[in-house]
C-alpha atoms as a PDB file:
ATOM      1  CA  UNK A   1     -17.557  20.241   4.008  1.00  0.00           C
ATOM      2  CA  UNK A   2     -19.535  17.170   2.499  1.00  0.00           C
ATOM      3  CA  UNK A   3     -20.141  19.722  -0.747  1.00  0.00           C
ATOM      4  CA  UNK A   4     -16.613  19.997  -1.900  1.00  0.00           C
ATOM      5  CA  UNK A   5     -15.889  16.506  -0.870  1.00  0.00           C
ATOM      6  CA  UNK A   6     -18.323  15.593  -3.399  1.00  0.00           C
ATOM      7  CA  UNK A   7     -17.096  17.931  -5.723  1.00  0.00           C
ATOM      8  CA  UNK A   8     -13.736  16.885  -5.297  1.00  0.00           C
ATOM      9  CA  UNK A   9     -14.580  13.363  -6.420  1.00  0.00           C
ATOM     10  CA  UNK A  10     -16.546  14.264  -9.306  1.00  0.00           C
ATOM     11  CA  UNK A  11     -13.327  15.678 -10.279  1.00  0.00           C
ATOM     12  CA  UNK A  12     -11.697  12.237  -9.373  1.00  0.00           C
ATOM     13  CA  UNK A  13     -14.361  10.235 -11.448  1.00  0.00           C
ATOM     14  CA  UNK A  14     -14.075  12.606 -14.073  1.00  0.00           C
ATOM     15  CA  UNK A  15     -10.352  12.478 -14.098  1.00  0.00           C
ATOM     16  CA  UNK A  16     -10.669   8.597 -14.956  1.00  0.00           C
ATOM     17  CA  UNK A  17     -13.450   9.176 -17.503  1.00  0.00           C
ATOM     18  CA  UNK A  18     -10.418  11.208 -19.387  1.00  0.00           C
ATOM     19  CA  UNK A  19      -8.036   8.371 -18.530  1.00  0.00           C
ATOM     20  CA  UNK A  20     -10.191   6.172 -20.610  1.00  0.00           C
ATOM     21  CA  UNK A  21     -10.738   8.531 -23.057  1.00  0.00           C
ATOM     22  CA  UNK A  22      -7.438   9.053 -23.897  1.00  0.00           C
ATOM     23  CA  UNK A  23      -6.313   5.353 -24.270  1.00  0.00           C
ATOM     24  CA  UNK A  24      -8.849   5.041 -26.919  1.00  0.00           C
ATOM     25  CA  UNK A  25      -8.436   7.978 -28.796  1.00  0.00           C
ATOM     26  CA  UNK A  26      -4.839   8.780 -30.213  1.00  0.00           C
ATOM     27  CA  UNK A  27      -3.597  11.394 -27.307  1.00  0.00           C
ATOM     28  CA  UNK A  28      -4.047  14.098 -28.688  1.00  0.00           C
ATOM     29  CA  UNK A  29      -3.139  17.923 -27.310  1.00  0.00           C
ATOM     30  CA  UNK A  30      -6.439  18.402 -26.370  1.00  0.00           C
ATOM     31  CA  UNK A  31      -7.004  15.573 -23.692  1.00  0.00           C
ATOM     32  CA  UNK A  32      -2.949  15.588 -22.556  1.00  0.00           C
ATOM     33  CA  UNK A  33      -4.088  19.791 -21.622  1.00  0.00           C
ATOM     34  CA  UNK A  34      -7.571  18.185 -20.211  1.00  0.00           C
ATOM     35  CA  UNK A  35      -4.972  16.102 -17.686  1.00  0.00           C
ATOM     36  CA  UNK A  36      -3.198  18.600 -16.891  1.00  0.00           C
ATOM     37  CA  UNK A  37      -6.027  20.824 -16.261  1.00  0.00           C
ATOM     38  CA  UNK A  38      -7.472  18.117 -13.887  1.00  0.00           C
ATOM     39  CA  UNK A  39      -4.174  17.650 -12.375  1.00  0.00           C
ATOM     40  CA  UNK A  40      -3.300  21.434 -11.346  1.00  0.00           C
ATOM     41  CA  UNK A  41      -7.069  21.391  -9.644  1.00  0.00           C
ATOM     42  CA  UNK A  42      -6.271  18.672  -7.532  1.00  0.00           C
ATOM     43  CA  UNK A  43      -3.347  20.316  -6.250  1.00  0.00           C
ATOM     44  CA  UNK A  44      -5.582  23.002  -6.108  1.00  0.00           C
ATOM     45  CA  UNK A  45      -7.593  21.055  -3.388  1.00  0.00           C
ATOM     46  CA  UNK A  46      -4.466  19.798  -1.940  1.00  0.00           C
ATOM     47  CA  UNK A  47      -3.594  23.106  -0.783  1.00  0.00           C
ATOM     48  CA  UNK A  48      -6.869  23.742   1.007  1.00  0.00           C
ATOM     49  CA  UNK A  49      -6.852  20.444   2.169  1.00  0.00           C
ATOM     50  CA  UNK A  50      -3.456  21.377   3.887  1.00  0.00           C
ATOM     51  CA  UNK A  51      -4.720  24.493   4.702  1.00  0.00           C
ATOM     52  CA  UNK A  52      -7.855  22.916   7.171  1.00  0.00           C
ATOM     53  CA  UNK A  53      -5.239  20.354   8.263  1.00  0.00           C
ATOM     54  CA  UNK A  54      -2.929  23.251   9.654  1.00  0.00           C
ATOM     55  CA  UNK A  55      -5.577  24.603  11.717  1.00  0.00           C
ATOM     56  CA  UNK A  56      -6.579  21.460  12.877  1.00  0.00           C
ATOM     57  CA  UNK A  57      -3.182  20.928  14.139  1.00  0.00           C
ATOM     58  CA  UNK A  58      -2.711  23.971  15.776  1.00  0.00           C
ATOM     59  CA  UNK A  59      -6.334  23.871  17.437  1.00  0.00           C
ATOM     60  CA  UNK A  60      -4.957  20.464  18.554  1.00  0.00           C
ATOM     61  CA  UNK A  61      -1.481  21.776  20.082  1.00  0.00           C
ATOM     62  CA  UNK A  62      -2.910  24.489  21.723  1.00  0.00           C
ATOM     63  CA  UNK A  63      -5.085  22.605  23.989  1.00  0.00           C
ATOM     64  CA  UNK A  64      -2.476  20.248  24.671  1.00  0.00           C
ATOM     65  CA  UNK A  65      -2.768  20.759  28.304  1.00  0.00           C
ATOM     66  CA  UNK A  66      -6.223  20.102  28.617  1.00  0.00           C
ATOM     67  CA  UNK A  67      -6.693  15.992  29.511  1.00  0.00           C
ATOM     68  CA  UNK A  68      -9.020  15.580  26.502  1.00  0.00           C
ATOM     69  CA  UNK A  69      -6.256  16.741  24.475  1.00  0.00           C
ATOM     70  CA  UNK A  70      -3.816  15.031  25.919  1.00  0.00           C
ATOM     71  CA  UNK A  71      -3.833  11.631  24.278  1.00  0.00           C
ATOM     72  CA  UNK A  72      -4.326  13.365  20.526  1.00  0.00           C
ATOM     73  CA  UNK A  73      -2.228  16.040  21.074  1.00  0.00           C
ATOM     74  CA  UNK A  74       0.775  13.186  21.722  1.00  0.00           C
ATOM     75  CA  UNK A  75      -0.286  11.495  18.369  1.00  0.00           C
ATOM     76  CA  UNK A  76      -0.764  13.567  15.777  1.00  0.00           C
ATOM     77  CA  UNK A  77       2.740  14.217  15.100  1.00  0.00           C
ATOM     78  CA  UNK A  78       3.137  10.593  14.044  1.00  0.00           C
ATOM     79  CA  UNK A  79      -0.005  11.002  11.829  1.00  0.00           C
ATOM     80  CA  UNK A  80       2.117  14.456  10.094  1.00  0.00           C
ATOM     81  CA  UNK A  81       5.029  12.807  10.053  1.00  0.00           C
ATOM     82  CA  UNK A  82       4.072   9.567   8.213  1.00  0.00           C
ATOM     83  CA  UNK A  83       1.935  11.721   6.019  1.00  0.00           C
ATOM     84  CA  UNK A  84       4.706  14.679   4.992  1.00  0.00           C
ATOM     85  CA  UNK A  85       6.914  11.864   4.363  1.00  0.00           C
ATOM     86  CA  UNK A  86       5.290   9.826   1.690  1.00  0.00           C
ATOM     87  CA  UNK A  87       3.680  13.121   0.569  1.00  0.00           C
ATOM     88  CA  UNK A  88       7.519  14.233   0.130  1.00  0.00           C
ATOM     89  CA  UNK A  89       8.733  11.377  -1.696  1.00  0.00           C
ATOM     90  CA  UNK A  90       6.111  11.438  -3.924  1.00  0.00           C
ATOM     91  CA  UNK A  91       6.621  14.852  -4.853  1.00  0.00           C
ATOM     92  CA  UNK A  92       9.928  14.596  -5.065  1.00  0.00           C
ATOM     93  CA  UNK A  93       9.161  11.987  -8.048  1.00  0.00           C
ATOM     94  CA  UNK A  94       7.247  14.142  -9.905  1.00  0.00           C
ATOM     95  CA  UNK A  95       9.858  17.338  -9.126  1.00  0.00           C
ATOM     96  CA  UNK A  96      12.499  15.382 -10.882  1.00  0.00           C
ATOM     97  CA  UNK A  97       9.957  13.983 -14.020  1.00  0.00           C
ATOM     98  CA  UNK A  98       8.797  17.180 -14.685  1.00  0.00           C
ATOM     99  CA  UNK A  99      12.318  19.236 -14.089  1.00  0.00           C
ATOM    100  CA  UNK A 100      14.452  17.004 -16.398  1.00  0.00           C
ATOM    101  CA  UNK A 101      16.771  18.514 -18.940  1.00  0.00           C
ATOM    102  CA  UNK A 102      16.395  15.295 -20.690  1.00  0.00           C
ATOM    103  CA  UNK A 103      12.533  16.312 -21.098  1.00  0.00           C
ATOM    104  CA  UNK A 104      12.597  20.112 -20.436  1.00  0.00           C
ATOM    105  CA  UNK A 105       8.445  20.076 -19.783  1.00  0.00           C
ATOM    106  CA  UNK A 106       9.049  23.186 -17.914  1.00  0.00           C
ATOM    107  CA  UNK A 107       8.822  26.602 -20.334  1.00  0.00           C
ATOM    108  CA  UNK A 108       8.859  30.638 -19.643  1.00  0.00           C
ATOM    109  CA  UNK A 109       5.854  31.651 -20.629  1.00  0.00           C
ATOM    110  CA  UNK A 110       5.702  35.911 -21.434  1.00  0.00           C
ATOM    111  CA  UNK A 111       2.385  37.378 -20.579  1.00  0.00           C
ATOM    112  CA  UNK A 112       1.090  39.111 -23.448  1.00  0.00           C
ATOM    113  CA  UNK A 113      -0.617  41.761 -21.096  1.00  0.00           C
ATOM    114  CA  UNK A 114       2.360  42.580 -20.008  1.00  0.00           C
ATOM    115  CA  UNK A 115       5.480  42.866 -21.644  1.00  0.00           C
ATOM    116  CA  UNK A 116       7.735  42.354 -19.030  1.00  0.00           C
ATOM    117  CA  UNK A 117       5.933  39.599 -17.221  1.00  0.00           C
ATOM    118  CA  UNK A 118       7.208  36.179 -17.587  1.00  0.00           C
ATOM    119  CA  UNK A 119       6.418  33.254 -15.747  1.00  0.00           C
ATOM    120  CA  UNK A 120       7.544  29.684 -16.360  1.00  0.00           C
ATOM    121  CA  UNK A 121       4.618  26.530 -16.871  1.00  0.00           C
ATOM    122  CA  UNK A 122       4.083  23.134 -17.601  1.00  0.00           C
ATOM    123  CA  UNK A 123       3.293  22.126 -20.974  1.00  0.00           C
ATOM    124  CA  UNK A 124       1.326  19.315 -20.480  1.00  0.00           C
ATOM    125  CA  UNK A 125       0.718  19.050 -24.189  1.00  0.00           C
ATOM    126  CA  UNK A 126       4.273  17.326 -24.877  1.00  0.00           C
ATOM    127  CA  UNK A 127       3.752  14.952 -21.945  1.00  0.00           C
ATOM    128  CA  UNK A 128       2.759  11.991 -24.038  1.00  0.00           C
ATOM    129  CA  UNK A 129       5.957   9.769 -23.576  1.00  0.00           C
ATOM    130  CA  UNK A 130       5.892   7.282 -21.093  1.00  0.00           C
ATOM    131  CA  UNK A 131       9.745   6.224 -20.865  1.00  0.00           C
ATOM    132  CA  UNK A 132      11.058   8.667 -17.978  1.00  0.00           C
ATOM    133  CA  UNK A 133       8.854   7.185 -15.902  1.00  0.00           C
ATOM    134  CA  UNK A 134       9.377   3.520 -16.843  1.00  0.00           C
ATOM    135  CA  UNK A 135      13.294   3.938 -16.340  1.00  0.00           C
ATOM    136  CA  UNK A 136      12.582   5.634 -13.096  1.00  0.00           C
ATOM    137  CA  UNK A 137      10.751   2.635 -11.511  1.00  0.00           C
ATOM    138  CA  UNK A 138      11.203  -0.277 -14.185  1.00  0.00           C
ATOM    139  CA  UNK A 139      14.497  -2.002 -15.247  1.00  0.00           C
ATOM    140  CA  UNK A 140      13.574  -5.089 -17.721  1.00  0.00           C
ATOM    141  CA  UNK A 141      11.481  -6.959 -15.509  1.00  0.00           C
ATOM    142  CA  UNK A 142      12.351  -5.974 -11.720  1.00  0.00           C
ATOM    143  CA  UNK A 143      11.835  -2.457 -10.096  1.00  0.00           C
ATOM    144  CA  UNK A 144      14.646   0.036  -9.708  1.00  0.00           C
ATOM    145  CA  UNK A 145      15.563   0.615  -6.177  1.00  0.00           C
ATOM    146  CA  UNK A 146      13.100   4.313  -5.870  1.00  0.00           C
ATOM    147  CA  UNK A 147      10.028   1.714  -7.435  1.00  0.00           C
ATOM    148  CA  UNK A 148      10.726  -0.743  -4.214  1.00  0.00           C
ATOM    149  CA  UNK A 149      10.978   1.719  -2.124  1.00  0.00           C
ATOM    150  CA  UNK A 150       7.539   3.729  -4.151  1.00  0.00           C
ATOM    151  CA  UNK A 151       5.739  -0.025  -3.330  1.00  0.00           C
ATOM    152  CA  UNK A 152       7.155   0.192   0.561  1.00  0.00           C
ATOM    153  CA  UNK A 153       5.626   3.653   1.642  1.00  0.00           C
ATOM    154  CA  UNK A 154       2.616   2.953  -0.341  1.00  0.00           C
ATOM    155  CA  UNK A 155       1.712  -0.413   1.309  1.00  0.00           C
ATOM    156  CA  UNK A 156       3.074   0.744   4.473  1.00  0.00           C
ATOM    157  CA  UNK A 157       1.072   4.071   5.007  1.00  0.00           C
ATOM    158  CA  UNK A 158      -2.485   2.769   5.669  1.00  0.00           C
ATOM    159  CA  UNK A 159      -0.980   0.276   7.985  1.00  0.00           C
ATOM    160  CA  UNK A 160       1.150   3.276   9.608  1.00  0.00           C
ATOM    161  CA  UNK A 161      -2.168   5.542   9.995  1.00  0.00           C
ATOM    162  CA  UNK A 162      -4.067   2.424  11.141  1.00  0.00           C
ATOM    163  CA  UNK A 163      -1.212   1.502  13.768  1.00  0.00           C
ATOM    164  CA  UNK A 164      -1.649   5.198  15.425  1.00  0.00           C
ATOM    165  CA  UNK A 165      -5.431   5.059  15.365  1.00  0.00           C
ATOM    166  CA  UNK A 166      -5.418   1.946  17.189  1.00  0.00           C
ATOM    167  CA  UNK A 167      -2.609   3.312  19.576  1.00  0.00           C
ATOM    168  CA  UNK A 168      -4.659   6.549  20.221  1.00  0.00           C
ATOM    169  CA  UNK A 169      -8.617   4.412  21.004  1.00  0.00           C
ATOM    170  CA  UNK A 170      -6.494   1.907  23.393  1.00  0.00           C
ATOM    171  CA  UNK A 171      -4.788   4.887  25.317  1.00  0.00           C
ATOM    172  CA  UNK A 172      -8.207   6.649  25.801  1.00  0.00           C
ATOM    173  CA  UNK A 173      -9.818   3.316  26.411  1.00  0.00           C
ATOM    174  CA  UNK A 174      -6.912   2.609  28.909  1.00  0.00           C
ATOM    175  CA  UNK A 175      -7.071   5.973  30.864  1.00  0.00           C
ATOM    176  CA  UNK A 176      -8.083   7.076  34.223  1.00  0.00           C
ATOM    177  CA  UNK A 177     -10.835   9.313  32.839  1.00  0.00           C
ATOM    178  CA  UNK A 178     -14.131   9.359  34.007  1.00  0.00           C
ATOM    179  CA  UNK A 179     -15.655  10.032  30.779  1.00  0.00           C
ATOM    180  CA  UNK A 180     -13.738   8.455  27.733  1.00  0.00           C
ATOM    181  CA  UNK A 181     -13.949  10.010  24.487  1.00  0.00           C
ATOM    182  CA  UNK A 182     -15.681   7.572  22.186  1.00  0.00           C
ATOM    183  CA  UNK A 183     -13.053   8.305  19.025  1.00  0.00           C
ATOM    184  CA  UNK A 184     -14.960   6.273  16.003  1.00  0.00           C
ATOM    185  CA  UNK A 185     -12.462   5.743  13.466  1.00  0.00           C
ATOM    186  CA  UNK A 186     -13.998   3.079  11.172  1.00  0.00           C
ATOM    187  CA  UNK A 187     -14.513   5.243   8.044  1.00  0.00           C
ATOM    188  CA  UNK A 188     -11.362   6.341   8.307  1.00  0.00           C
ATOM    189  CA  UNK A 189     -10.342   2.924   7.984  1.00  0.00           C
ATOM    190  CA  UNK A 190     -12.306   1.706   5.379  1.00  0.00           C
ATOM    191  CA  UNK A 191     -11.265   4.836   3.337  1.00  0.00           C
ATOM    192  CA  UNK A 192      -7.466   4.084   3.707  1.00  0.00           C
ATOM    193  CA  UNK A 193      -8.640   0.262   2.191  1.00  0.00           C
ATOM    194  CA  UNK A 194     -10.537   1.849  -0.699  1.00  0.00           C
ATOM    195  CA  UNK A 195      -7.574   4.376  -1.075  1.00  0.00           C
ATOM    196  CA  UNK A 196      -4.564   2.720  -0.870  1.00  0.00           C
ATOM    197  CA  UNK A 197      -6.232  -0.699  -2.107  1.00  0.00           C
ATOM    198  CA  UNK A 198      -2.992  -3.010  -3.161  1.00  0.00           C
ATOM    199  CA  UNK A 199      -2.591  -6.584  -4.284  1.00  0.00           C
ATOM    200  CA  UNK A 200       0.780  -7.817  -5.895  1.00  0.00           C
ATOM    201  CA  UNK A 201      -1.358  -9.170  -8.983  1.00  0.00           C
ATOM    202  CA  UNK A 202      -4.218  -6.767 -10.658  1.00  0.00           C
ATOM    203  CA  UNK A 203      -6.181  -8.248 -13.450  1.00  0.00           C
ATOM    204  CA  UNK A 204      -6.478  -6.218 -16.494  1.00  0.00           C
ATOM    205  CA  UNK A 205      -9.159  -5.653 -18.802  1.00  0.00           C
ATOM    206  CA  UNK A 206      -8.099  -8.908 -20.894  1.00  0.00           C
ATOM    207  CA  UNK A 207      -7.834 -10.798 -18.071  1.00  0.00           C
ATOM    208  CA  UNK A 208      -4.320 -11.491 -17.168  1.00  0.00           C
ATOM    209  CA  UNK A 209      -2.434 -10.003 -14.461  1.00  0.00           C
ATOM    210  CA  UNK A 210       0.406  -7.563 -14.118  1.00  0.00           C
ATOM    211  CA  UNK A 211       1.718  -6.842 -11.427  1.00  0.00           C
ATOM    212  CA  UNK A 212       0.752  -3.477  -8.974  1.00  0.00           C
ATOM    213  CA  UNK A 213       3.396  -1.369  -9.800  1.00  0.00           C
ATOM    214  CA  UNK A 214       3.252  -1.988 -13.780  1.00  0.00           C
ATOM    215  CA  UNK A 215      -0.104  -2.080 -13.932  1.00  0.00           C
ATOM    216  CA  UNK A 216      -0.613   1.685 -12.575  1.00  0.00           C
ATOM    217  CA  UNK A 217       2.149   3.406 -14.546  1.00  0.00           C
ATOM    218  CA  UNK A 218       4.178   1.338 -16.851  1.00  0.00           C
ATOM    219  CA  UNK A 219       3.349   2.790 -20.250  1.00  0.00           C
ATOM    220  CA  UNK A 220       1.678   5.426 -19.293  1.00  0.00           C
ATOM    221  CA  UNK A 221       1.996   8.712 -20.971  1.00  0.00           C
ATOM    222  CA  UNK A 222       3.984  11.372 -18.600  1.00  0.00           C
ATOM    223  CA  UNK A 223       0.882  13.571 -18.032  1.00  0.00           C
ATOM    224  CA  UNK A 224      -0.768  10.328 -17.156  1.00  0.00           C
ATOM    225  CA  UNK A 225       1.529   9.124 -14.184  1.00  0.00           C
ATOM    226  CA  UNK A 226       1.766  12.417 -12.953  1.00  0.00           C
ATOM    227  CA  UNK A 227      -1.940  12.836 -12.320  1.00  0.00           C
ATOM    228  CA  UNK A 228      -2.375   9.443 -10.758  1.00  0.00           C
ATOM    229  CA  UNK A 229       0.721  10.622  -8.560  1.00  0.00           C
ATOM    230  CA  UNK A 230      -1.232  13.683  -8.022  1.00  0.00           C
ATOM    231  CA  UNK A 231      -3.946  11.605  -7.210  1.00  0.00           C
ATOM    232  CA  UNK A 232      -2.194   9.665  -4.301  1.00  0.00           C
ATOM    233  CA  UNK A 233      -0.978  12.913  -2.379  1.00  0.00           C
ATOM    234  CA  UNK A 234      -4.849  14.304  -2.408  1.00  0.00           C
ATOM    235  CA  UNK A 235      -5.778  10.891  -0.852  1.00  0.00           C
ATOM    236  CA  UNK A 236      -2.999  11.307   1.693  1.00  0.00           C
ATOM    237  CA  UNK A 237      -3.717  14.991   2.583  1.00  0.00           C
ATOM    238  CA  UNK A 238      -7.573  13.679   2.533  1.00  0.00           C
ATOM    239  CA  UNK A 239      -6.846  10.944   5.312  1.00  0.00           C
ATOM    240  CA  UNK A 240      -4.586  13.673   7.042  1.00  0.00           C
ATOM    241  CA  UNK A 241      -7.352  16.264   7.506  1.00  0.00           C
ATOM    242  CA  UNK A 242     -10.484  13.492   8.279  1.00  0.00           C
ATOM    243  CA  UNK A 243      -8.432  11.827  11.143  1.00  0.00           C
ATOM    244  CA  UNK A 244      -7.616  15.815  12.630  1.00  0.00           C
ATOM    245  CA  UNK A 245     -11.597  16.542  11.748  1.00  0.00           C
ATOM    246  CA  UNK A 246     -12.932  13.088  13.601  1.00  0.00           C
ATOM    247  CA  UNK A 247     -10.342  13.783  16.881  1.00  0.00           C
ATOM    248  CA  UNK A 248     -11.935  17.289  17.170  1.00  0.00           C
ATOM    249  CA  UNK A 249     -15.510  16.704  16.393  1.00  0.00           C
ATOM    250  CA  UNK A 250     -15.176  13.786  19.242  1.00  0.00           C
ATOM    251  CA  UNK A 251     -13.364  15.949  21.779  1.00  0.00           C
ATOM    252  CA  UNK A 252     -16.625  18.238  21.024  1.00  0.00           C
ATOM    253  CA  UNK A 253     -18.879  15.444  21.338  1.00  0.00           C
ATOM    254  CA  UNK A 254     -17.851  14.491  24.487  1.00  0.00           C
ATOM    255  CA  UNK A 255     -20.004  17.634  25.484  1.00  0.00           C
ATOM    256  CA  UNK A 256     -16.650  20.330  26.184  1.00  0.00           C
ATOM    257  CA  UNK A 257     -17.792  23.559  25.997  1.00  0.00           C
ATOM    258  CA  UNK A 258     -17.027  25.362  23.303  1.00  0.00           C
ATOM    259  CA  UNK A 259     -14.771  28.185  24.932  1.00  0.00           C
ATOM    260  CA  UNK A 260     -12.430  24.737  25.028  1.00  0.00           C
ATOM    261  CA  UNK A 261     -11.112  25.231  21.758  1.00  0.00           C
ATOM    262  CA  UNK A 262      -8.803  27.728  21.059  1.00  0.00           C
END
C-alpha cells in the first residue's frame, strides 16, 4: 500500500514540475498532451482508490452487528456521503468544461486497426484557453454563484470529515465496552490540513496576494484547471479510503480474530 502511495505522489510532484514548466515555456502541444496524460492517470488511481474504498465499506456493513462495528458501521455513511457529494460537484464541473459545444474538446477518434472501431477522446492538445473556466467561477471581480458554492464544499469538507471523526472517538470513548478501540486519527487530520490547505489571501510568486479562488484557476489554461480539479477528487477519494483503512486496521488491533471480518 505505502508503494503506490508513493508512486502516486511522484505523479503529484511531477504533475506540478509540468505546471511550472508550462508557464514558462509557450504551451505548447507537447506539455498540454503531458497534462492530460498526467491527468487520465490520476483518475486512473481514483478508480482503484474507489475500488479499496468499496470493499472497505462493505467489510464494514457486514459486520455491522458485531459491537466493534457498531459505532463505525453507523458513521461511515456520513464519511460517503460528504465525500460522493463534493466528489460529484466537482465532476460535474469538469463534465460540463469538457462537454461544451462552445469548446467541443470531445472528438471520435477511428481506430486505425480497425475500421469500424470508433471511440470518442479528449484532445487535450486544444485545451490551452483559460476563459470557460474564468466565466464559470469569475464575473469581473466577484465569484459566480457555482465559484461560492466551489469555495463552500471545499472549506467545508475537512471540517465535515473532521466533525465525524471526532463524533466516532467520543462515541467509542463514551461506550459501555470493556475494551475501547483506540481509533488514532491524527494523520488523517493533518492530511486533510495539508490537502485542503485554504486561506482567503495566497501570496504569489511576486509577492502580492490574490485571493484563493483566483489564485488556483483564474487564467489557467483548460487542461490546467482540469488537472488541479482532478487533483482535488484523488485527495478526496484518498481521505475516503485512509479513514475506512485506519477504522479496520483498529478494529483488528484491538486483537479480534481474524474469522471477524467478513
Amino acid at each position: 500500500m505505502a508503494g503506490k502511495s508513493d508512486t502516486r505522489q511522484k505523479m503529484i510532484n511531477m504533475m506540478y514540475l509540468v505546471f511550472i514548466a508550462m508557464l514558462a515555456l509557450n504551451i505548447s502541444k507537447e506539455v498540454l498532451a503531458t497534462l492530460g496524460i498526467l491527468n487520465d492517470d490520476l483518475e486512473s488511481s481514483i478508480v482503484e482508490l474507489e475500488s479499496s474504498s468499496k470493499i472497505n465499506y462493505d467489510q464494514i456493513s457486514s459486520n455491522s452487528d458485531n459491537l466493534d462495528y457498531k459505532i463505525a458501521s453507523e458513521m461511515v455513511g456520513d464519511i460517503k456521503n460528504v465525500s460522493d457529494d463534493f466528489y460529484n460537484f466537482i465532476q460535474n464541473i469538469k463534465d460540463s468544461l469538457i462537454s461544451s459545444d462552445e469548446n467541443n474538446y470531445l472528438k471520435e477518434v477511428s481506430v486505425k486497426s480497425n475500421r469500424d472501431s470508433i471511440i470518442v477522446m479528449t484532445d487535450y492538445q486544444i485545451m490551452d484557453k483559460s476563459q470557460t473556466l474564468d466565466d464559470y467561477f469569475f464575473v469581473g471581480d466577484l465569484y459566480t454563484e457555482k465559484g461560492d458554492l466551489f469555495l463552500d464544499k471545499f472549506t467545508n469538507y475537512p471540517f465535515s470529515i473532521n466533525e465525524t471523526l471526532d463524533q466516532i472517538t467520543d462515541k467509542e470513548l463514551n461506550s459501555e465496552k470493556e475494551t475501547k478501540i483506540n481509533y488514532e486519527f491524527g494523520s488523517i487530520k493533518d492530511d486533510l490540513s495539508n490537502r485542503f490547505k485554504y486561506s482567503e489571501k495566497v501570496v504569489t510568486s511576486e509577492g502580492t496576494e490574490s485571493p484563493f479562488l483566483n489564485y488556483n484557476f483564474q487564467g489557467f489554461p483548460m487542461i490546467a484547471s482540469i488537472s488541479k480539479l482532478t487533483k482535488i477528487q484523488s485527495d478526496i477519494r484518498y481521505i475516503e479510503n485512509k479513514v475506512l483503512t485506519q477504522i479496520l486496521n483498529a478494529v483488528q488491533n484491538k486483537g479480534l480474530n481474524f474469522n471477524t471480518f467478513q
